[in-house]
N, C-alpha and C. Protein backbone atom coordinates (compact mmCIF):
# COMPACT_ATOMS: atom_id res chain seq x y z
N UNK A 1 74.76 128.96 93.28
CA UNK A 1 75.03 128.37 94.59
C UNK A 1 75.16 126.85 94.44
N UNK A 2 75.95 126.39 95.12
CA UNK A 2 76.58 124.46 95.31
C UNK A 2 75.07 124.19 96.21
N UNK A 3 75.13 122.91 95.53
CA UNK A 3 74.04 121.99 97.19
C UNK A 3 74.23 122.45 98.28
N UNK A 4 75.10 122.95 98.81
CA UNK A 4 75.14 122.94 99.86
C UNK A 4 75.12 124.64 100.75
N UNK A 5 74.59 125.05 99.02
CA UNK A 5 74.13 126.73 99.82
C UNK A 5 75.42 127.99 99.78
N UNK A 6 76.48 127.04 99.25
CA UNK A 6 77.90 128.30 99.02
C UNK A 6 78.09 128.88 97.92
N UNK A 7 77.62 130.01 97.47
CA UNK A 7 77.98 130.80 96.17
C UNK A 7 79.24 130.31 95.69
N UNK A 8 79.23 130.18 94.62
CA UNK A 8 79.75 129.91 93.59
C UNK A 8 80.28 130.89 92.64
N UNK A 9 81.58 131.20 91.80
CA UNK A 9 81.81 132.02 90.27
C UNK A 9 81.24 130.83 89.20
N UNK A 10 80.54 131.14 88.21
CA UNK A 10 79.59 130.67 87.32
C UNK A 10 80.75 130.04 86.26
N UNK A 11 81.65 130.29 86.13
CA UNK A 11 82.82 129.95 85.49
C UNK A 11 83.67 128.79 86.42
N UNK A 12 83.36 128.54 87.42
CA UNK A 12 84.16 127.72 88.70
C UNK A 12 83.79 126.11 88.31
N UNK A 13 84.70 125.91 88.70
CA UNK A 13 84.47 123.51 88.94
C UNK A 13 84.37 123.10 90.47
N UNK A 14 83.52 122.49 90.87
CA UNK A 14 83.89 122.39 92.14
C UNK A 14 83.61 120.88 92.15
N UNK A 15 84.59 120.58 93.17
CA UNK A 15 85.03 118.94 92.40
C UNK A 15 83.96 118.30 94.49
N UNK A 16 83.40 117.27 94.54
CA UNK A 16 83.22 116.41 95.74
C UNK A 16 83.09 115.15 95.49
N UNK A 17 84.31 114.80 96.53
CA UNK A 17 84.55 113.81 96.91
C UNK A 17 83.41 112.44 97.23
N UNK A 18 82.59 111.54 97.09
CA UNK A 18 81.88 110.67 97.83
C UNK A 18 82.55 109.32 98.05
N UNK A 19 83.88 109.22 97.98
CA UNK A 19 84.25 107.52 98.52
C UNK A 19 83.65 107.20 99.81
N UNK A 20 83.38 105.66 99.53
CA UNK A 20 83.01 105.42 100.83
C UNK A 20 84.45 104.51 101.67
N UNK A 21 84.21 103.98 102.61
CA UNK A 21 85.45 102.97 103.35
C UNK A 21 84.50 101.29 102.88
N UNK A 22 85.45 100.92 102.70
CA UNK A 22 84.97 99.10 102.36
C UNK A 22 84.57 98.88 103.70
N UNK A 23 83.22 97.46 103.70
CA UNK A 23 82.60 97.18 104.88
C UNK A 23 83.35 96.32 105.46
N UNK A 24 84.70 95.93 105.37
CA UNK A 24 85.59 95.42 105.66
C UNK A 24 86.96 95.31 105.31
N UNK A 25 87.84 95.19 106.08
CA UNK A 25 89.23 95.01 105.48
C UNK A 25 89.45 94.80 104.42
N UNK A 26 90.36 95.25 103.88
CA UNK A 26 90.61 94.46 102.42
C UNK A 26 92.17 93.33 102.70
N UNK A 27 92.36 93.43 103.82
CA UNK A 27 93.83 92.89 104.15
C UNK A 27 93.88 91.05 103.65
N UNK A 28 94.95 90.53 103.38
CA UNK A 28 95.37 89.25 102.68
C UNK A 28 95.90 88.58 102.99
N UNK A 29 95.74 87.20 103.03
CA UNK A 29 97.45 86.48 103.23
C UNK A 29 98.03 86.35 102.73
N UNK A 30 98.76 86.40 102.25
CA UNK A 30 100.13 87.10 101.38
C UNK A 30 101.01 86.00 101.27
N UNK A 31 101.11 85.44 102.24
CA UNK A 31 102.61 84.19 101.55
C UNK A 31 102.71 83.60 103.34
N UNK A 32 102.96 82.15 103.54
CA UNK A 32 103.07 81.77 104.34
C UNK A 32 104.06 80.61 104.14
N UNK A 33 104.69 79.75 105.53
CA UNK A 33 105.70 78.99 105.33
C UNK A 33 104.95 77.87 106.56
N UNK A 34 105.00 76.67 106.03
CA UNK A 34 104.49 75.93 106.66
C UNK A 34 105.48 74.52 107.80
N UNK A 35 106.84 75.27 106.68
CA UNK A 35 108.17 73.96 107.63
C UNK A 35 108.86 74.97 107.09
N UNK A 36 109.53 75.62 107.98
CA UNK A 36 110.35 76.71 108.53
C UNK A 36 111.67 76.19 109.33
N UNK A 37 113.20 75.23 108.55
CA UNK A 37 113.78 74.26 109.10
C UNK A 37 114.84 75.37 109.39
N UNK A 38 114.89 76.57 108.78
CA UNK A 38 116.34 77.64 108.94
C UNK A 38 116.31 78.62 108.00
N UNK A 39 115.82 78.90 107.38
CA UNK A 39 115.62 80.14 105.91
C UNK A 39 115.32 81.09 106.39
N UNK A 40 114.54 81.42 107.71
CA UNK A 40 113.91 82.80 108.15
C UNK A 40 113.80 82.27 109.87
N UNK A 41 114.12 83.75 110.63
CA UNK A 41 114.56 83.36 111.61
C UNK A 41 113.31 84.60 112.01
N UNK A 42 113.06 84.59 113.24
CA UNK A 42 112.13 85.62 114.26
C UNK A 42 113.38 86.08 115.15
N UNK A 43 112.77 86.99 116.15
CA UNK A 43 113.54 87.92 116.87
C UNK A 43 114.33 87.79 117.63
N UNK A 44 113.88 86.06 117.86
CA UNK A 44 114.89 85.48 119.21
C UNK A 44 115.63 84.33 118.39
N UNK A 45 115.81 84.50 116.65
CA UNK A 45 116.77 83.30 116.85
C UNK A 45 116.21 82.40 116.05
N UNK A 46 114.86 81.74 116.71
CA UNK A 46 114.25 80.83 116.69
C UNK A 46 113.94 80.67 114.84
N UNK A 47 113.47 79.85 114.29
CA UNK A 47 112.51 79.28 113.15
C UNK A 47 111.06 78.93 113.04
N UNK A 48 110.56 79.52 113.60
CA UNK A 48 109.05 79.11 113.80
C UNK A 48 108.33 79.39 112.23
N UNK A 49 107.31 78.62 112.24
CA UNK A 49 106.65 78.43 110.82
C UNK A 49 105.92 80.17 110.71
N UNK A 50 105.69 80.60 109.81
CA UNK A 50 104.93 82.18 109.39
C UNK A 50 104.29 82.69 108.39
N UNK A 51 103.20 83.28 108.88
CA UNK A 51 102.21 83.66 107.89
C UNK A 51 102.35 85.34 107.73
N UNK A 52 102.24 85.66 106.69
CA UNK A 52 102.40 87.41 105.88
C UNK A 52 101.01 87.82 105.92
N UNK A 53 100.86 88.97 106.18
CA UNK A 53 99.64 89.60 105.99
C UNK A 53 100.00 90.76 105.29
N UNK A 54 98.82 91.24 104.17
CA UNK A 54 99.31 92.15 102.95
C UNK A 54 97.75 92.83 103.02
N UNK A 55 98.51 94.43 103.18
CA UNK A 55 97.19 95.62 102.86
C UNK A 55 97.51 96.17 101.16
N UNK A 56 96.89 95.46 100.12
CA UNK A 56 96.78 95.89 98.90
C UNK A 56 95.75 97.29 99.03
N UNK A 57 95.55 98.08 99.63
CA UNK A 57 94.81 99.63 99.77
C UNK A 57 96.20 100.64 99.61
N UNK A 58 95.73 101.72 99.65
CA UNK A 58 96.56 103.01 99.63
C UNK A 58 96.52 103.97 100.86
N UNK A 59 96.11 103.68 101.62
CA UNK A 59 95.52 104.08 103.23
C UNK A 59 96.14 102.76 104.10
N UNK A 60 96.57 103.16 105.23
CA UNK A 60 96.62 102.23 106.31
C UNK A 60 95.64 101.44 106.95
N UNK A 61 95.63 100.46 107.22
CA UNK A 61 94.60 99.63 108.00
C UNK A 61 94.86 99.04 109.13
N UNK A 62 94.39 99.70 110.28
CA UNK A 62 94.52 99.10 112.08
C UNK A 62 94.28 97.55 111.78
N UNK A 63 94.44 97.15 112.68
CA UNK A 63 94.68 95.36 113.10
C UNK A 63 93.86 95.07 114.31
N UNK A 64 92.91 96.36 114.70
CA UNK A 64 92.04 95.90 115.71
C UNK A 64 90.81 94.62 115.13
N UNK A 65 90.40 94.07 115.84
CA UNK A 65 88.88 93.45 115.59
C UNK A 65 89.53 92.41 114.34
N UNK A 66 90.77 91.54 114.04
CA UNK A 66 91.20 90.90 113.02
C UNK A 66 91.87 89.29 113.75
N UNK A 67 91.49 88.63 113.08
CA UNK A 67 91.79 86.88 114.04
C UNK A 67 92.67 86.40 112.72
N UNK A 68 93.68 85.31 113.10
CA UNK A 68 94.28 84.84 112.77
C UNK A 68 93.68 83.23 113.17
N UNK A 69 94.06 81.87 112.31
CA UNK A 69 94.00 80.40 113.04
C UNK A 69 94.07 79.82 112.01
N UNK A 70 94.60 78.67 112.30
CA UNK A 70 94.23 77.41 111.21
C UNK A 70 93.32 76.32 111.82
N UNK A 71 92.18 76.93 112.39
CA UNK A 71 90.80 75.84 113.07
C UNK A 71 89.75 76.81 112.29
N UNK A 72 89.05 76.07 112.11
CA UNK A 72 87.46 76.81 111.42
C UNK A 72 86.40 76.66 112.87
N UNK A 73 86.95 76.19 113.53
CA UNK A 73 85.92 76.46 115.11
C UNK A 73 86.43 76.94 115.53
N UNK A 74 87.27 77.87 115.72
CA UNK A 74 88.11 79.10 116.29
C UNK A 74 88.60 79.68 115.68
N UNK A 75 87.83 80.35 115.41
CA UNK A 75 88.22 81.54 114.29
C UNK A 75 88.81 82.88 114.89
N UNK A 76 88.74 83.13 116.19
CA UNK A 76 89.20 83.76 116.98
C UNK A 76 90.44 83.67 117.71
N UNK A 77 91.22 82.87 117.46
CA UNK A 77 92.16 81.96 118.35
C UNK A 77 93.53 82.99 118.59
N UNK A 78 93.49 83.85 117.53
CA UNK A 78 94.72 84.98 117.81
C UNK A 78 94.47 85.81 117.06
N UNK A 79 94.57 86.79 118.29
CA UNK A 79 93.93 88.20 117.71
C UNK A 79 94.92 89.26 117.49
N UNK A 80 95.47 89.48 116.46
CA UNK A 80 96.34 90.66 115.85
C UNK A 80 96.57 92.11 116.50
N UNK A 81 97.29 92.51 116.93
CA UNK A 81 97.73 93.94 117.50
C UNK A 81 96.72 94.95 117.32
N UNK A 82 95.83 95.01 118.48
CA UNK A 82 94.70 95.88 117.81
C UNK A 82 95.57 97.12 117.80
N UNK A 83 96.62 97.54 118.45
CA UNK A 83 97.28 99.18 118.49
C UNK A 83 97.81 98.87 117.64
N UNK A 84 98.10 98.18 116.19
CA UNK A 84 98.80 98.20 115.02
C UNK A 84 98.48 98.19 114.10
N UNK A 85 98.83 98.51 113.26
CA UNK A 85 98.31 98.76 111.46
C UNK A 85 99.54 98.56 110.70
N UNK A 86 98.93 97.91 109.51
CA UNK A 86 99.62 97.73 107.86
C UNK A 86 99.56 98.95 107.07
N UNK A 87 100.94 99.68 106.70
CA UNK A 87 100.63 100.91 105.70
C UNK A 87 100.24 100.09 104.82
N UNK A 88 100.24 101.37 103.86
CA UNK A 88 99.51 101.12 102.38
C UNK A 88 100.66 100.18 101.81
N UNK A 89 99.86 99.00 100.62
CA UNK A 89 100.43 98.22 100.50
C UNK A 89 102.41 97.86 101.26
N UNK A 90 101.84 97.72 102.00
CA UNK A 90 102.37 97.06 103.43
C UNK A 90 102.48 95.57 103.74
N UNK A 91 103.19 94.69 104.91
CA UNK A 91 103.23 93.95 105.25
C UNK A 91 102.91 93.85 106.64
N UNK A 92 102.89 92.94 107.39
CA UNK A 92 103.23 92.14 108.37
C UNK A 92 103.18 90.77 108.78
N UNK A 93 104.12 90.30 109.63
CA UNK A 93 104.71 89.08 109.59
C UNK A 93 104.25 88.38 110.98
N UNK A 94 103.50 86.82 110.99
CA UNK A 94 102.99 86.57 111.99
C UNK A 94 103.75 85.48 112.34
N UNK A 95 104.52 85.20 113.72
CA UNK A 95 104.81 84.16 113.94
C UNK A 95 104.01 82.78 114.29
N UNK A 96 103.94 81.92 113.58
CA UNK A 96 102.89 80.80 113.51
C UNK A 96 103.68 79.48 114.97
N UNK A 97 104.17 80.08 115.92
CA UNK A 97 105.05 78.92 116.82
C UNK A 97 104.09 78.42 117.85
N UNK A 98 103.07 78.65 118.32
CA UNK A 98 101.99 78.52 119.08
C UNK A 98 102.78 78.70 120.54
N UNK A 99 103.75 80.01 120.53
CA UNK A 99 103.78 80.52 121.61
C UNK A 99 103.14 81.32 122.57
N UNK A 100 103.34 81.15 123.78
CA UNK A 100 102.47 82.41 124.56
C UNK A 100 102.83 83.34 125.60
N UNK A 101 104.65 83.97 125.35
CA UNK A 101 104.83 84.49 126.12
C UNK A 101 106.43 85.14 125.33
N UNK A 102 106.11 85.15 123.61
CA UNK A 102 107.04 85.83 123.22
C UNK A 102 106.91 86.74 122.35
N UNK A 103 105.57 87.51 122.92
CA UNK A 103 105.12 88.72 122.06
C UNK A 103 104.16 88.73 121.36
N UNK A 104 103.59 89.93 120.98
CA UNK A 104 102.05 89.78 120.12
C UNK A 104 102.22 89.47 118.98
N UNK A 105 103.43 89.28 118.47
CA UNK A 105 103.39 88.94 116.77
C UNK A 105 103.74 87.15 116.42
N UNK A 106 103.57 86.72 117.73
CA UNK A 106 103.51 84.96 117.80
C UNK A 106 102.19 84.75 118.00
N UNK A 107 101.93 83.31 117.34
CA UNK A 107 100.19 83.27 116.86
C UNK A 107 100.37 81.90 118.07
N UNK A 108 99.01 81.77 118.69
CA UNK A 108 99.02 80.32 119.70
C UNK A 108 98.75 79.49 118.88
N UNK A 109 99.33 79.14 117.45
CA UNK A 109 98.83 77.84 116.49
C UNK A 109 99.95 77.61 115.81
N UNK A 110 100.66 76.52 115.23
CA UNK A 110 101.41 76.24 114.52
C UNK A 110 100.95 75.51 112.92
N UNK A 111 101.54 75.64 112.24
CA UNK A 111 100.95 75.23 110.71
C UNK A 111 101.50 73.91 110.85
N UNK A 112 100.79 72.80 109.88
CA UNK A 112 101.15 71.85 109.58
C UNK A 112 101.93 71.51 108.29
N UNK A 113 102.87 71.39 107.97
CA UNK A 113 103.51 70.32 106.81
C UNK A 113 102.71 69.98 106.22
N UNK A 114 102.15 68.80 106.74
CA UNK A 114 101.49 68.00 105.60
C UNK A 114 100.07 68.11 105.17
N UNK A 115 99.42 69.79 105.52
CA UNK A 115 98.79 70.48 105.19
C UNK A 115 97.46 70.68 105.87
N UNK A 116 96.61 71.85 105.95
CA UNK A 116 95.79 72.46 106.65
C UNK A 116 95.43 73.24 106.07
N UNK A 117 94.54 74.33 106.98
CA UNK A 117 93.89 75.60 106.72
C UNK A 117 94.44 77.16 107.12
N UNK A 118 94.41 77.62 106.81
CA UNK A 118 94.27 79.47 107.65
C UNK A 118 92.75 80.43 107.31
N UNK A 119 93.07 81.40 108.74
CA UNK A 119 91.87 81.79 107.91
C UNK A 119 92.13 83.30 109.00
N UNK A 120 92.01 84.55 107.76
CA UNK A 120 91.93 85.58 108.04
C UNK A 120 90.50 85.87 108.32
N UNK A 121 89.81 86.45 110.11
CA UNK A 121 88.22 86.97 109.82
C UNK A 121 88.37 88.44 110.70
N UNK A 122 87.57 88.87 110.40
CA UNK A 122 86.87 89.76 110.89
C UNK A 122 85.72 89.80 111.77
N UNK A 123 85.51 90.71 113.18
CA UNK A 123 84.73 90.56 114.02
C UNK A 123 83.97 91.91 114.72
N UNK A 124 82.77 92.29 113.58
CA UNK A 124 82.04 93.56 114.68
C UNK A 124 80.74 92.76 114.76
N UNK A 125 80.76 93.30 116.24
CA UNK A 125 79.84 93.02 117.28
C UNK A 125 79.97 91.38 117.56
N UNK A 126 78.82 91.21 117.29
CA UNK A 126 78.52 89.84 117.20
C UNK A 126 78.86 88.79 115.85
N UNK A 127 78.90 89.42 115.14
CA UNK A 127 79.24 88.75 113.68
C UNK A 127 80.47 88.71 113.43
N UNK A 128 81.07 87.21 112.96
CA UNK A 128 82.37 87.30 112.37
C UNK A 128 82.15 86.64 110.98
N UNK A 129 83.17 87.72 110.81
CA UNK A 129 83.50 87.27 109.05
C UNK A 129 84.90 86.70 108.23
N UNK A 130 84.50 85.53 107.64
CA UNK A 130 86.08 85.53 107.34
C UNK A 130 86.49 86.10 105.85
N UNK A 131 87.15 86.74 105.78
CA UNK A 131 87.91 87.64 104.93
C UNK A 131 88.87 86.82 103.71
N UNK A 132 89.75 85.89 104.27
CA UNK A 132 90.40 85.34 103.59
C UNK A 132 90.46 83.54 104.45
N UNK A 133 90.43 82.75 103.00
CA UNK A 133 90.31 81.34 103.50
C UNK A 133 91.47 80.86 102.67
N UNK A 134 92.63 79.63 103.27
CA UNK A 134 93.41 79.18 102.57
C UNK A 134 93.42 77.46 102.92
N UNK A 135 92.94 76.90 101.66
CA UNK A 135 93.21 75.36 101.98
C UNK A 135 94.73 74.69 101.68
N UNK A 136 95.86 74.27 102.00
CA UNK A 136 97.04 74.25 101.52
C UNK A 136 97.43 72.37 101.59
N UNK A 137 97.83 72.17 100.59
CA UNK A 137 98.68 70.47 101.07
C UNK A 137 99.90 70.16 101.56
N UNK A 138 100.35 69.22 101.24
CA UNK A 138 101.63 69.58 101.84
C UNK A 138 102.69 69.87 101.31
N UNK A 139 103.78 70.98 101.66
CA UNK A 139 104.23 71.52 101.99
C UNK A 139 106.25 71.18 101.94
N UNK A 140 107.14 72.10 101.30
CA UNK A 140 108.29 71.50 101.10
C UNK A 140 109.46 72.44 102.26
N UNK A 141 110.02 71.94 102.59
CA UNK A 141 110.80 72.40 103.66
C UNK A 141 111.52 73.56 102.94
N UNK A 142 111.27 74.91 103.75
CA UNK A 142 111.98 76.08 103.81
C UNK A 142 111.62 76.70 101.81
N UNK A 143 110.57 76.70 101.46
CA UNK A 143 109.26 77.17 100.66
C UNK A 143 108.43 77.67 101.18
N UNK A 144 108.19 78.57 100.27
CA UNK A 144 106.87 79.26 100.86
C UNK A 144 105.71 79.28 99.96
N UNK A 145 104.78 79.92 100.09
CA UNK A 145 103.82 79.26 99.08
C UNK A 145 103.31 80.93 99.43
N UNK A 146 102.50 81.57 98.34
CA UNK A 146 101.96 82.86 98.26
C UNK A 146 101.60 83.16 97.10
N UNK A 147 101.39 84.91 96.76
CA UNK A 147 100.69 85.71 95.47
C UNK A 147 101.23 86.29 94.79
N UNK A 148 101.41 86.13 93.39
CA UNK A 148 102.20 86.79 92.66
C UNK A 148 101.51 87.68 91.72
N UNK A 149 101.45 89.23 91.21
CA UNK A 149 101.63 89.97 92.28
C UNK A 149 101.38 89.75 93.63
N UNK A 150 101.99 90.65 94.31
CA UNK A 150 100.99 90.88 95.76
C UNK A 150 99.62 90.97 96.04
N UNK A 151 99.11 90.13 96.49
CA UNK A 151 97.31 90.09 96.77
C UNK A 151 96.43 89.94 95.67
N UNK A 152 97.04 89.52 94.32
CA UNK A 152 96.70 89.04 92.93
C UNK A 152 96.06 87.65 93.64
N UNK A 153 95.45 87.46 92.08
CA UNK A 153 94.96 85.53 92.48
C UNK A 153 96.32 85.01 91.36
N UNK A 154 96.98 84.90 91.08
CA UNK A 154 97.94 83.76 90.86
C UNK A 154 99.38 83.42 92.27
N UNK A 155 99.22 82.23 92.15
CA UNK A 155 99.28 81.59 93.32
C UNK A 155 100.88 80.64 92.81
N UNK A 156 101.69 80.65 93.85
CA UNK A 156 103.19 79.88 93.43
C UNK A 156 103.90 79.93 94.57
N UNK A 157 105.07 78.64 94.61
CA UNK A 157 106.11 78.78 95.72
C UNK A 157 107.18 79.86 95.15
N UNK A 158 107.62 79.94 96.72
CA UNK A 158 108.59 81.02 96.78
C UNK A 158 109.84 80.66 97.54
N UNK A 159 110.57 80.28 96.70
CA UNK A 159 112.29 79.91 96.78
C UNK A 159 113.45 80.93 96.14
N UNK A 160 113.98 81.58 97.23
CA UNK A 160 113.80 81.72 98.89
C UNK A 160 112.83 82.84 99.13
N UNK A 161 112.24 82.76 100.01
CA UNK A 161 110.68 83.09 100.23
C UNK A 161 110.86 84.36 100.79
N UNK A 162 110.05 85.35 100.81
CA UNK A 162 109.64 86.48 100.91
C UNK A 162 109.35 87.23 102.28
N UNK A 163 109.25 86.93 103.38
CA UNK A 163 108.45 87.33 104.35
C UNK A 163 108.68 89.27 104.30
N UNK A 164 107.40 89.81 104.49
CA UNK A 164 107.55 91.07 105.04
C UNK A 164 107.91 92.32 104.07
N UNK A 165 108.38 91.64 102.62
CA UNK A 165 108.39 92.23 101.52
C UNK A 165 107.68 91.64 100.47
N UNK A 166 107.73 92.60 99.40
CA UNK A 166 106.64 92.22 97.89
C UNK A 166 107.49 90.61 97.56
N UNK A 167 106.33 90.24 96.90
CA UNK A 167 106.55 88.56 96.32
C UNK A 167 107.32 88.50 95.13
N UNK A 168 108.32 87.63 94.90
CA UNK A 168 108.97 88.05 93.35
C UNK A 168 109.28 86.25 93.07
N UNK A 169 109.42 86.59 91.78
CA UNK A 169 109.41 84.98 91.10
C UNK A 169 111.36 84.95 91.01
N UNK A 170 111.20 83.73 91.45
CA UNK A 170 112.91 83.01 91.42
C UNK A 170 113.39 83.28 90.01
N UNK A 171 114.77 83.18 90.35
CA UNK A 171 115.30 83.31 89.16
C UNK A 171 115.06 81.72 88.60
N UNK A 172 115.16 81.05 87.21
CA UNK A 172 115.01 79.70 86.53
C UNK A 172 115.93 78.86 87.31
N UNK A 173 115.10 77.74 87.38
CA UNK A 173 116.31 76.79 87.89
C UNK A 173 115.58 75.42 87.27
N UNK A 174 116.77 74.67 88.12
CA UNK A 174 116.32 72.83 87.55
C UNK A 174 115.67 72.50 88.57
N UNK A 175 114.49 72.20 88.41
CA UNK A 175 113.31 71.94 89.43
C UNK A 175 112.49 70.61 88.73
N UNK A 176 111.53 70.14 89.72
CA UNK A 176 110.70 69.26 89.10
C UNK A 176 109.46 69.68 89.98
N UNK A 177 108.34 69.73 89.08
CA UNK A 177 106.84 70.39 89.29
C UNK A 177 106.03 69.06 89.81
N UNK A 178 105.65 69.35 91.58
CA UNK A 178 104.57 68.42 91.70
C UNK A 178 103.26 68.98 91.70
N UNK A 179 102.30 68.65 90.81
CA UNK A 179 100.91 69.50 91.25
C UNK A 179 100.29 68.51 92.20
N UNK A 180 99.31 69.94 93.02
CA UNK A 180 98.61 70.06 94.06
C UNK A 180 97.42 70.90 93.77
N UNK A 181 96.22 70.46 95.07
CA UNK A 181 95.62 71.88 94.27
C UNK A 181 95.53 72.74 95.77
N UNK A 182 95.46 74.33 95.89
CA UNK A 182 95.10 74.75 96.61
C UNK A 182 93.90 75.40 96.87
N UNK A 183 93.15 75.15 97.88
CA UNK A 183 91.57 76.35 97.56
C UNK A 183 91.15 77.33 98.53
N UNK A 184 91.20 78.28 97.35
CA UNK A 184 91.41 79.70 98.04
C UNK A 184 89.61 80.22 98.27
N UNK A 185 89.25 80.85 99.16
CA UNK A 185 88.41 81.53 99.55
C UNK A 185 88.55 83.47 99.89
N UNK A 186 88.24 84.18 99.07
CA UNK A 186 88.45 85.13 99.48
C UNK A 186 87.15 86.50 99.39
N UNK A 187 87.11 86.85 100.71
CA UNK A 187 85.90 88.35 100.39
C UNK A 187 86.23 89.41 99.62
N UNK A 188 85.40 90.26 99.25
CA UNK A 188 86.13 91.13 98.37
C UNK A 188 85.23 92.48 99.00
N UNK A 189 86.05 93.21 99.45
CA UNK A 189 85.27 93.99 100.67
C UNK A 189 84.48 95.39 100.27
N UNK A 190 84.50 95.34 98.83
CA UNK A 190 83.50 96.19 98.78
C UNK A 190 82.40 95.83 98.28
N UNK A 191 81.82 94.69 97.85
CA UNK A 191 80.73 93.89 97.63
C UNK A 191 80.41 93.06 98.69
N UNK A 192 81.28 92.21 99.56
CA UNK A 192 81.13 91.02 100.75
C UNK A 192 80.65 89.98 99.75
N UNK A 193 81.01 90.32 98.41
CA UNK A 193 80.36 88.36 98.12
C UNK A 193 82.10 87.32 98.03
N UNK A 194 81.47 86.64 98.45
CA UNK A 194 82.89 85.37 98.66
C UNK A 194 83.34 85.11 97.22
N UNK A 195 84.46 85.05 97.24
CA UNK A 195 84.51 84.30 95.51
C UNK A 195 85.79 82.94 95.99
N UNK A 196 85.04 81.67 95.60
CA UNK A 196 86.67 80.21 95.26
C UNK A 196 87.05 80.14 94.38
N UNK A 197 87.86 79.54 94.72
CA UNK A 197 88.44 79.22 93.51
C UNK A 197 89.77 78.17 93.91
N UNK A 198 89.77 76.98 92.84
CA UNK A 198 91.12 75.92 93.12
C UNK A 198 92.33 76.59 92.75
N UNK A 199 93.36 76.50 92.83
CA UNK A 199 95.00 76.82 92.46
C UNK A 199 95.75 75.69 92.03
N UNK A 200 96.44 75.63 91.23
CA UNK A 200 97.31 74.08 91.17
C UNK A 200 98.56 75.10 91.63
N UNK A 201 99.06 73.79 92.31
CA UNK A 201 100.24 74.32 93.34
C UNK A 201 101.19 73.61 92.78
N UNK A 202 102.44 74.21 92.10
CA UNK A 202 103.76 73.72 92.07
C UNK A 202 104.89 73.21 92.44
N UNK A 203 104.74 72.31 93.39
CA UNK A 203 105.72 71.94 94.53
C UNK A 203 106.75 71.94 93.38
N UNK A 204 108.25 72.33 94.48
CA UNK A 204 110.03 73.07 93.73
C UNK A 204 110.64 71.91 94.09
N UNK A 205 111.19 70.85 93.64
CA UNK A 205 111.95 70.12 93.91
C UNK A 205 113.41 69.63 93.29
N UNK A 206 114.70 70.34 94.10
CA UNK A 206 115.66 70.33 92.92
C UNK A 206 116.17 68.76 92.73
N UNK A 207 116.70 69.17 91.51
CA UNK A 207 116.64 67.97 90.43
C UNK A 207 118.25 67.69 90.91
């Protein structure tokens, strides 16, 4: 008989399952654009600056109880489609225009150029958590800056940039490398311990 009291053939395998669910999202920011002058357009046209969100899992993940901002005192400031979810390694695309009356996938904050924060958190009950932290400098017009792989820690611009699909490295060109550094903060949701870490950032500047 199994633990659980069901006869068994003595010759049989009986396989159980115990995964558990992570105590939090595992979801990412994935690649964002901070001066958005014409390279990527939203639904109406417009150019508004945009941030990627990336589910590196194999299961879907709802978007309830999930904040978007670039303020660390409002960490709440836009709250993601709770009736929506990221398939498995999946995307979605946030409009960063600090609009408020052109749909749930426009964030009320706009990114800065010459550089800021984001910050993916999480919120049950009373406790919020932030999930993913991004410190960024500034920033080259119609670049994007993100993860190569997808939701990997190596970190690079993206000319012409990615939104809403996997991250891929440019073909070679004549560029000139400005370093920067970026500092990343990220949870790792089946432990909750934070791990930083700096990035040197490659600003693309053709030659």
């Amino acid at each position: 008989m199994n633990p659980r009291g069901v006869p068994v053939a003595s010759n049989s395998i009986e396989i159980v399952c115990t995964a558990t669910t992570p105590a939090f999202p595992p979801l990412l920011i994935n690649e964002f654009m901070a001066s958005n002058t014409g390279s990527v357009r939203d639904e109406y046209g417009n150019t508004p600056d945009w941030v990627e969100l990336y589910n590196p899992s194999l299961v879907p993940w709802p978007l309830s109880n999930l904040f978007l901002t670039d303020r660390p005192t409002t960490l709440t400031e836009y709250a993601l489609p709770s009736v929506a979810q990221i398939a498995p390694t999946g995307f979605v695309v946030v409009w960063a225009d600090g609009a408020t009356n052109l749909g749930v996938w426009h964030a009320l904050f706009k990114l800065s150029k010459n550089g800021e924060q984001l910050f993916l958190s999480h919120i049950s009950g009373a406790t919020t958590t932030i999930l993913h932290q991004v410190m960024f400098g500034a920033q080259l017009d119609d670049v994007s800056y993100g993860w190569y792989p997808d939701g990997a820690t190596n970190a690079g611009m993206f000319m012409p940039p990615t939104p809403g699909a996997p991250n891929v490295i440019p073909e070679p060109a004549a560029v000139m490398l400005v370093l920067s550094v970026v500092i990343v903060r990220r949870l790792d949701p089946a432990t909750s311990h934070q791990h930083v870490w700096p990035r040197l950032k490659a600003q693309l500047q053709k030659l």
